[in-house]
Protein backbone atom coordinates (compact mmCIF):
# COMPACT_ATOMS: atom_id res chain seq x y z
CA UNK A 1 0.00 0.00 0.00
CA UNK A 2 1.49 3.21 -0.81
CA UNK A 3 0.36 6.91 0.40
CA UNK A 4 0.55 10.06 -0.80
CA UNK A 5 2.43 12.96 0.51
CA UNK A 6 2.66 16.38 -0.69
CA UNK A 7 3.29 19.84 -0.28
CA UNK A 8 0.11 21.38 -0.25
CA UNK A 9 -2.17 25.00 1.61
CA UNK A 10 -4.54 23.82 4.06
CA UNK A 11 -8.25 23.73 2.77
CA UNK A 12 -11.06 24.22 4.70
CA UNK A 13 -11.92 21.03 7.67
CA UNK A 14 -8.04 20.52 7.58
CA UNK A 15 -6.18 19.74 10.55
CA UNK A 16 -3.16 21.48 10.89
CA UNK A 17 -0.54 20.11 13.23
CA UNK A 18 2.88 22.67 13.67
CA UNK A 19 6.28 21.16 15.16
CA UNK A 20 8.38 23.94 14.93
CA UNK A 21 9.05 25.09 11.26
CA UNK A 22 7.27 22.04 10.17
CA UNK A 23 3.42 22.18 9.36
CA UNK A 24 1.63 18.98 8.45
CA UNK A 25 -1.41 19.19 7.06
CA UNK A 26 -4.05 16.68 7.39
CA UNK A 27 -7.38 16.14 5.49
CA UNK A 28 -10.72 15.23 7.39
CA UNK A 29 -10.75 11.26 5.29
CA UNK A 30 -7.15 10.76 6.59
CA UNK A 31 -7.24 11.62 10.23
CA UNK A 32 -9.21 8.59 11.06
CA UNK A 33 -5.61 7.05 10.45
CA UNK A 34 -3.79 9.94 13.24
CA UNK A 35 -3.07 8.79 17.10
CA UNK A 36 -1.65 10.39 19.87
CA UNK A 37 1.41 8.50 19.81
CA UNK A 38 2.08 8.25 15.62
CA UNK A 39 5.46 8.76 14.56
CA UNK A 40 6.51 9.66 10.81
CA UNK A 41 10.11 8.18 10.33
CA UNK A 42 12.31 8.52 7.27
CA UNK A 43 13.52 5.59 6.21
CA UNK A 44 16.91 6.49 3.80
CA UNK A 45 16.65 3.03 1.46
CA UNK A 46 13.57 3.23 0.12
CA UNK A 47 13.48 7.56 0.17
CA UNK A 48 10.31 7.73 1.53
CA UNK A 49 8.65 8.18 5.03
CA UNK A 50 6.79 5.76 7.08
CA UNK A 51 3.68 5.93 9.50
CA UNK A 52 4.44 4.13 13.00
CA UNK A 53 2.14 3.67 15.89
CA UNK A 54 2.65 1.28 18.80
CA UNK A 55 -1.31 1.26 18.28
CA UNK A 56 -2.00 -0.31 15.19
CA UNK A 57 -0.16 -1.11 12.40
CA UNK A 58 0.21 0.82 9.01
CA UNK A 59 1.51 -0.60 5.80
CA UNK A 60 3.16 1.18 3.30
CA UNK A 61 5.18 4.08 2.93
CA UNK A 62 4.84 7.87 1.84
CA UNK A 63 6.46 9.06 -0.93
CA UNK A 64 6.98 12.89 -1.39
């Protein structure tokens, strides 16, 4: 399963989460997929990011 990520302007019923210089963006359909304790992690082989959670588990990877 692979998921999209993108630069991209919040639209209206976006969540917007800020970390410092960093903004992530979040439409209403994906943040069923969000938890307090999600990580996003780079992973350097396969040049994209990953989704981690000790609550579930997420398959695939984000490509930007």
């Amino acid at each position: 399963m692979i998921y999209d990520l993108a630069l991209d302007e919040p639209r209206q019923n976006d969540e917007v989460y800020d970390f410092g210089k960093v903004h992530v963006v979040v439409d209403q359909g994906s943040s069923i997929y969000l938890d307090e304790r999600i990580r996003i992690d780079y992973d350097e082989e396969m040049g994209a990011y990953k989704l981690k959670s000790p609550e579930r588990i997420i398959p695939g990877y984000l490509f930007l």
